[in-house]
C-alpha atoms as a PDB file:
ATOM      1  CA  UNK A   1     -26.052  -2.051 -19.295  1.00  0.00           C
ATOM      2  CA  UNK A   2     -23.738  -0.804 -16.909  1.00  0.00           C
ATOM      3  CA  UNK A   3     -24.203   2.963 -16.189  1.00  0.00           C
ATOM      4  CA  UNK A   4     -22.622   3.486 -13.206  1.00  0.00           C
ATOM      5  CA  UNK A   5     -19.643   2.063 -11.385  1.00  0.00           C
ATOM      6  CA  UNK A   6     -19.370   2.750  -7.297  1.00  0.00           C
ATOM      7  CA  UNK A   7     -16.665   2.728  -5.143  1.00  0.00           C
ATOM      8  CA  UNK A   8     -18.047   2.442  -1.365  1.00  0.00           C
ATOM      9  CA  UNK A   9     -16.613   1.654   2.358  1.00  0.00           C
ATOM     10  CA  UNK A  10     -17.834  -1.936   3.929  1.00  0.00           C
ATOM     11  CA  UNK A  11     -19.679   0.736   6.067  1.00  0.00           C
ATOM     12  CA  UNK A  12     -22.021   1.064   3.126  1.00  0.00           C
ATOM     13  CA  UNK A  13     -22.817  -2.116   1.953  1.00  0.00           C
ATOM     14  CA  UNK A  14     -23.098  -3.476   5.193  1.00  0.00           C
ATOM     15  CA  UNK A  15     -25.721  -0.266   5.941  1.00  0.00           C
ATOM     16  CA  UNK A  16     -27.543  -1.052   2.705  1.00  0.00           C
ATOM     17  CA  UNK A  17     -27.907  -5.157   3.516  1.00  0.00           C
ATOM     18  CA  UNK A  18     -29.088  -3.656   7.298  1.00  0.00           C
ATOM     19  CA  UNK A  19     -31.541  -1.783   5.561  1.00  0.00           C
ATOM     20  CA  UNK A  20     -30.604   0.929   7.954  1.00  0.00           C
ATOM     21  CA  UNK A  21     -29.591   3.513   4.371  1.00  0.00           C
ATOM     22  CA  UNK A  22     -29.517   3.453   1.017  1.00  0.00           C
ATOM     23  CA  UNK A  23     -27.021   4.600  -1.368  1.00  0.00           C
ATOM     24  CA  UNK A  24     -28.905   7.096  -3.664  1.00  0.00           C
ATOM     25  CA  UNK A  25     -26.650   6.333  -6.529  1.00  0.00           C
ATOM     26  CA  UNK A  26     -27.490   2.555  -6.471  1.00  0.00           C
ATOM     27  CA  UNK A  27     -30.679   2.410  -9.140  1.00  0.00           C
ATOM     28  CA  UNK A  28     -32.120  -0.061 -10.978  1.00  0.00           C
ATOM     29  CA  UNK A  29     -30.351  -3.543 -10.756  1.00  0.00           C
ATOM     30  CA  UNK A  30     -26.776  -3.813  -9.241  1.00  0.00           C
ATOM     31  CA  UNK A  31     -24.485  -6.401  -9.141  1.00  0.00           C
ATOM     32  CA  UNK A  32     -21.849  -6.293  -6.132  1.00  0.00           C
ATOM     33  CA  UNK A  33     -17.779  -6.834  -6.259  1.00  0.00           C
ATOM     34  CA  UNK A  34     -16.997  -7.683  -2.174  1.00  0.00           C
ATOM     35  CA  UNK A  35     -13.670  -7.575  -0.969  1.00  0.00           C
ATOM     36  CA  UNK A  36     -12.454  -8.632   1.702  1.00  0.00           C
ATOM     37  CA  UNK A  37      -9.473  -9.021   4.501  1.00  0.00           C
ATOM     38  CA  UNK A  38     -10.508 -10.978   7.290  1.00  0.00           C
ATOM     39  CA  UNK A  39     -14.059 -11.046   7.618  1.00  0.00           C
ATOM     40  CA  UNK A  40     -16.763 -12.290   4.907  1.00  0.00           C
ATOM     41  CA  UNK A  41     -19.621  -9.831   4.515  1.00  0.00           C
ATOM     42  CA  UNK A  42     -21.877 -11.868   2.464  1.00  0.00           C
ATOM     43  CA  UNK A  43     -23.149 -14.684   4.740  1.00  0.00           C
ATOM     44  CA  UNK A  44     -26.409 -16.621   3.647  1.00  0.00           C
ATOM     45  CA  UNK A  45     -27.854 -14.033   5.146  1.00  0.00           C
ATOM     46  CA  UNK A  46     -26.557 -11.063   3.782  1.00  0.00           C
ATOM     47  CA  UNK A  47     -27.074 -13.305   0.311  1.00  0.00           C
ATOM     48  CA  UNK A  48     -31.053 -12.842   0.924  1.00  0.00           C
ATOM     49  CA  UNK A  49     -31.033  -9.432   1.638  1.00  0.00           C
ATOM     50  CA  UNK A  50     -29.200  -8.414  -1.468  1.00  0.00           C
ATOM     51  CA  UNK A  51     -31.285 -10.264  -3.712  1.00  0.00           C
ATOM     52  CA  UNK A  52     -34.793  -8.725  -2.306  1.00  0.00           C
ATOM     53  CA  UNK A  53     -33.037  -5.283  -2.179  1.00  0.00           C
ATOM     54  CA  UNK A  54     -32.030  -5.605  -6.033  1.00  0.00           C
ATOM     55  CA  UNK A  55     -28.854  -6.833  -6.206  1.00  0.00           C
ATOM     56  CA  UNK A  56     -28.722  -8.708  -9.410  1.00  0.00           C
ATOM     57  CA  UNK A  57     -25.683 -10.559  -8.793  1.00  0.00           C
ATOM     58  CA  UNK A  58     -22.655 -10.679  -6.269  1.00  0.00           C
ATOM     59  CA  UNK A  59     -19.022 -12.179  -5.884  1.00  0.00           C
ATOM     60  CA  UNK A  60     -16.914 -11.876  -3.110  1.00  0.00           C
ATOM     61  CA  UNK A  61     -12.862 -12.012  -2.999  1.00  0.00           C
ATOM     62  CA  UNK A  62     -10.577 -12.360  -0.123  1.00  0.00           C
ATOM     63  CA  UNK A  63      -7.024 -10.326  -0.849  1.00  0.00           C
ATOM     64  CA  UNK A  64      -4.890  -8.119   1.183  1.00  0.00           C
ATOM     65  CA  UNK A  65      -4.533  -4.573   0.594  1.00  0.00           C
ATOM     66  CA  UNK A  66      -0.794  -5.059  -0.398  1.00  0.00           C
ATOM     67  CA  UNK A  67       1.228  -4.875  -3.213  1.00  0.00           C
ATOM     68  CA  UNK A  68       3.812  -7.548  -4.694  1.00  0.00           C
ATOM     69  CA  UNK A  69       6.927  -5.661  -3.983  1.00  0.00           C
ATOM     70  CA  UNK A  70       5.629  -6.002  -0.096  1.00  0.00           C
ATOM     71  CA  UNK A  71       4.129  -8.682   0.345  1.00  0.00           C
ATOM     72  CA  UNK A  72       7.533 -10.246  -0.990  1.00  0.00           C
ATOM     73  CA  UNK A  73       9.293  -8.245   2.361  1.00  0.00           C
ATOM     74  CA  UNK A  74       7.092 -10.150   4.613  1.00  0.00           C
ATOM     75  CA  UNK A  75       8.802 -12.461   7.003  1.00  0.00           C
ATOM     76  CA  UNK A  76       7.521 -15.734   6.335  1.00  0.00           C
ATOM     77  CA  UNK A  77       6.389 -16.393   9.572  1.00  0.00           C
ATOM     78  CA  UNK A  78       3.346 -13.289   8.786  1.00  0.00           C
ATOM     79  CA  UNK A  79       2.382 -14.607   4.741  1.00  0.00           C
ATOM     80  CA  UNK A  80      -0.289 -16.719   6.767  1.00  0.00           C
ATOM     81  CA  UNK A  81      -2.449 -13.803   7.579  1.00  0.00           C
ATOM     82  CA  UNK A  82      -1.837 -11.996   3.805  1.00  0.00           C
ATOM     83  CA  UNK A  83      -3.570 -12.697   0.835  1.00  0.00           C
ATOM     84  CA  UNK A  84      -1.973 -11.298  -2.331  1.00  0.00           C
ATOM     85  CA  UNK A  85      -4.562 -10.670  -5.165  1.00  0.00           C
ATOM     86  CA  UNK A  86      -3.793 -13.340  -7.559  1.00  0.00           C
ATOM     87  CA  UNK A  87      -4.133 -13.943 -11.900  1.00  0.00           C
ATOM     88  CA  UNK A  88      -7.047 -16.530 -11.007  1.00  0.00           C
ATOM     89  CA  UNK A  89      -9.007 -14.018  -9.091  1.00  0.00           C
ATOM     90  CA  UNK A  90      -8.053 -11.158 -11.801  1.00  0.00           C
ATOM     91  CA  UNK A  91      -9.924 -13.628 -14.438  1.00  0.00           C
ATOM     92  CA  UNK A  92     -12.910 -14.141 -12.281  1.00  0.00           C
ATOM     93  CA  UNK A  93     -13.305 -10.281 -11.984  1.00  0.00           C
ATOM     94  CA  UNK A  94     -13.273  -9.639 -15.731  1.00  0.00           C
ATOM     95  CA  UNK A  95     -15.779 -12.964 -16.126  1.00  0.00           C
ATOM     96  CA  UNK A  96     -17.794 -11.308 -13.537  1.00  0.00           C
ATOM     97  CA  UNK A  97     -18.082  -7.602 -15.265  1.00  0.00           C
ATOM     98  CA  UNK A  98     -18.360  -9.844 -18.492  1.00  0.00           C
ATOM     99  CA  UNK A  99     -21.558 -11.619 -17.347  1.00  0.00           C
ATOM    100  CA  UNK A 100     -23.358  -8.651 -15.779  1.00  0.00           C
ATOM    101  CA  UNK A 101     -22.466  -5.895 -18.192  1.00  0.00           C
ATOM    102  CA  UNK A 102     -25.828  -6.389 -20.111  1.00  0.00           C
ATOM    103  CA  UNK A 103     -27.516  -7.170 -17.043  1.00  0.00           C
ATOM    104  CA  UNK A 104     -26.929  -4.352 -14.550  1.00  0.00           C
ATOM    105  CA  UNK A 105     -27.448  -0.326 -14.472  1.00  0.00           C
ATOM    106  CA  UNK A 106     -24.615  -0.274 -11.491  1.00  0.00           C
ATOM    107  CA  UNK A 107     -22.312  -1.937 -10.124  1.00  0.00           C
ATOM    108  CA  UNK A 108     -20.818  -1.502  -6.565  1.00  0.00           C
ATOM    109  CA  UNK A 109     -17.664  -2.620  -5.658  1.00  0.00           C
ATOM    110  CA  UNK A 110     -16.110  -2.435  -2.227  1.00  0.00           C
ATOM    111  CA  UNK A 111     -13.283  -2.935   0.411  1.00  0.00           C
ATOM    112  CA  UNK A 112     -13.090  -2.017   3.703  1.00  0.00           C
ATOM    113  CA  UNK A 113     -11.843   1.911   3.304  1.00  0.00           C
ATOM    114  CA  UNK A 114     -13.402   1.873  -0.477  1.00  0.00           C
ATOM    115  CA  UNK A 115      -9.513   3.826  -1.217  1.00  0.00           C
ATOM    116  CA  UNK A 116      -7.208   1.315  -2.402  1.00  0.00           C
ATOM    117  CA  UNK A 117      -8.440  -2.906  -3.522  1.00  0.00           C
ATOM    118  CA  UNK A 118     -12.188  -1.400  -4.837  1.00  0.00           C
ATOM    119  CA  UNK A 119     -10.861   1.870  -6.268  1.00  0.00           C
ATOM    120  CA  UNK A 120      -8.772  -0.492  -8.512  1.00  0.00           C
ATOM    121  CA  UNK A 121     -11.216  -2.612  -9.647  1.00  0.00           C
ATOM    122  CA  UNK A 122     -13.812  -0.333 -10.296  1.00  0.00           C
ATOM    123  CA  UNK A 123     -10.835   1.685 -12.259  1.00  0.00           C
ATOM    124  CA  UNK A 124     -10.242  -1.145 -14.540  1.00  0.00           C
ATOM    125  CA  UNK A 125     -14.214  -1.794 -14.979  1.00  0.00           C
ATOM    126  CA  UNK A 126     -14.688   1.687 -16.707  1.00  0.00           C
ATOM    127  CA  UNK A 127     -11.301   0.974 -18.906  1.00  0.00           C
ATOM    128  CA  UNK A 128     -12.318  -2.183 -19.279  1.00  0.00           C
ATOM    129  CA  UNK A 129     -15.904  -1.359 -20.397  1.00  0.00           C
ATOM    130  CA  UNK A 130     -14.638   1.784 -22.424  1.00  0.00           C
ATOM    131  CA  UNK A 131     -16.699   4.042 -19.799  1.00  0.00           C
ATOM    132  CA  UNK A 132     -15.697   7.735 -18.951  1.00  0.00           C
ATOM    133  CA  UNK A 133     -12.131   7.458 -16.551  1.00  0.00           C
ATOM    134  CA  UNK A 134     -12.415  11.126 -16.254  1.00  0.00           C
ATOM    135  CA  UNK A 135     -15.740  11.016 -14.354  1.00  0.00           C
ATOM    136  CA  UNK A 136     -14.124   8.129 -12.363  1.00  0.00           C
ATOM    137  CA  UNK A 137     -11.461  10.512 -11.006  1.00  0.00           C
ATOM    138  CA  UNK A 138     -13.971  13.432 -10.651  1.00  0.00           C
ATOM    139  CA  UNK A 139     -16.166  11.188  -8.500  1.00  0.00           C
ATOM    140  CA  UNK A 140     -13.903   9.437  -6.918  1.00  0.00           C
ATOM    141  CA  UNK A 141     -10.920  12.195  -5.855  1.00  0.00           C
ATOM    142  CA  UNK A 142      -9.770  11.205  -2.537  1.00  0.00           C
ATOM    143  CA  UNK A 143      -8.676   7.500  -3.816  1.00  0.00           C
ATOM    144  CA  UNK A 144      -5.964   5.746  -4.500  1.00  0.00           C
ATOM    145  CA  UNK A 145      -6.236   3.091  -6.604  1.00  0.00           C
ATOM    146  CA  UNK A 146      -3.796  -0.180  -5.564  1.00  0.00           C
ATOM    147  CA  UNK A 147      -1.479  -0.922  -8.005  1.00  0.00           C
ATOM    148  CA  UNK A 148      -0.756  -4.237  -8.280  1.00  0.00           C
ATOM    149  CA  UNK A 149      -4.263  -4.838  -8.228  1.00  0.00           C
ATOM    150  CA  UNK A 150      -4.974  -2.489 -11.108  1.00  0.00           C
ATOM    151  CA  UNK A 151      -1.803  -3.792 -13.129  1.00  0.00           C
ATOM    152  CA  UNK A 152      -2.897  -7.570 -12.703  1.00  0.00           C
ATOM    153  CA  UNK A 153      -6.135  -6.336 -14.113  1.00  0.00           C
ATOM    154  CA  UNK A 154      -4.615  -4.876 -16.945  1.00  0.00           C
ATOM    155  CA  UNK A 155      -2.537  -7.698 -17.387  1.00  0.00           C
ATOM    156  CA  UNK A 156      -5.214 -10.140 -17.336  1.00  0.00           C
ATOM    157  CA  UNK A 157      -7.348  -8.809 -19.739  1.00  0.00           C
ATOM    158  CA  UNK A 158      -4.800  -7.599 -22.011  1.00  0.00           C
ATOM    159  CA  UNK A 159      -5.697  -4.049 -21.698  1.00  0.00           C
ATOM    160  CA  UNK A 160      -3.253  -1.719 -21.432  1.00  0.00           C
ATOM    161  CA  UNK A 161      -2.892   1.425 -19.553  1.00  0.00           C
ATOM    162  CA  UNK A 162      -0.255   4.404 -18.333  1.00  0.00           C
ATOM    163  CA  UNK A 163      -0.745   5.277 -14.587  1.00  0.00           C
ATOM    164  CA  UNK A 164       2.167   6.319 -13.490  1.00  0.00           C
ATOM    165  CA  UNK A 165       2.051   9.809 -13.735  1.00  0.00           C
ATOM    166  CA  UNK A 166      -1.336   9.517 -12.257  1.00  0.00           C
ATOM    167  CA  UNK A 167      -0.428   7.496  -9.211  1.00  0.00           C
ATOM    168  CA  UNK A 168       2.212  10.164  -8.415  1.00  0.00           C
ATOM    169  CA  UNK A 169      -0.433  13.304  -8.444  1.00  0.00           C
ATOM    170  CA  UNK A 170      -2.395  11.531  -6.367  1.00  0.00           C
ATOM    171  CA  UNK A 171      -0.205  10.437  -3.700  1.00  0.00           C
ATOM    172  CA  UNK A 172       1.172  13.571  -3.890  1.00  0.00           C
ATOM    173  CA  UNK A 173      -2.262  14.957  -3.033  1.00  0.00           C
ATOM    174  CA  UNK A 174      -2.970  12.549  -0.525  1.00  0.00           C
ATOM    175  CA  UNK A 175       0.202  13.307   1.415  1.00  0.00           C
ATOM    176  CA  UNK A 176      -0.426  16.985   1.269  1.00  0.00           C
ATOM    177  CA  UNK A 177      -3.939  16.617   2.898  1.00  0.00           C
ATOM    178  CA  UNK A 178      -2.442  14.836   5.855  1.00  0.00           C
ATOM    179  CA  UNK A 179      -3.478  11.453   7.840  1.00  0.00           C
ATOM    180  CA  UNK A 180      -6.898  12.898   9.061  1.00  0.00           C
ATOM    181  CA  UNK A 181      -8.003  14.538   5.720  1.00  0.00           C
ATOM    182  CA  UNK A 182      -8.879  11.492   3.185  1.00  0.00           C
ATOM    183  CA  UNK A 183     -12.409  11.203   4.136  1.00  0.00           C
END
């Protein structure tokens, strides 16, 4: 069963596949939630590595780190190079969480900064799995979970959940430590 939920950088994972560090919060068997932009982590490769290093089971998703409201003030001429998060890949997400739940101690999920795309997703996984949200945020305090993501989430599974007033605290916070201060 799932104990713990990680949010991580692509510098991370792609450490832990290298075998050049380990994550000492990854125990027992972990499934892995990839995300993506432009470039595809798990190649065969990577595939082989994961599975003799534990990893239980892995999907990997391709969507911009963008919300509706902008993506729908792109010119037309850049939509080629953005992928919005979609309902489709929502469902796959909860299927995923659904069919390792029982079969995992953690799972990792990541995106390139491990701030925005992962933070959501690994947000919904403890609402979603009725885990502690409170340790989420204590773990996790310089994050800041995409919305649209999150909401689509929500949406899809027909969960239901106020973030507002969250959302602004945090970007409040955020914008108070300054450009140079996340990590």
């Amino acid at each position: 069963m799932i104990s713990k939920i990680l949010v991580l950088p692509r510098i991370w994972v792609e450490a832990v596949i290298k075998g050049e560090r380990w994550h000492p919060e990854i125990t027992g068997k972990w499934a892995l939630v990839s995300i993506y932009s432009d470039k595809l982590l798990l190649d065969e490769a990577n595939r082989e590595s994961l599975e003799l290093l534990g990893c239980n089971n892995y999907i990997t998703f391709r969507f911009s780190d963008i919300t509706k409201t902008a993506y729908d003030r792109i010119p037309e001429d850049e939509l080629k190079t953005i992928h919005l998060f979609t309902r489709e890949q929502a469902h796959q997400i909860i299927n995923f969480i659904d069919r390792v739940k029982d079969e995992v101690d953690t799972l990792v999920v990541h995106c390139t900064a491990g701030i925005s795309r992962s933070a959501a997703c690994a947000l919904f996984a403890h609402r979603y799995l009725g885990t502690d949200e409170e340790e989420f945020w204590r773990l996790n305090s310089q994050i800041l979970p995409n919305e649209y993501v999150l909401s689509l989430l929500m949406e899809a599974s027909g969960l239901r959940g106020d973030y507002e007033k969250r959302w602004e605290t945090l970007s409040k916070e955020i914008e108070d430590l300054g450009p140079n201060k996340i990590f």
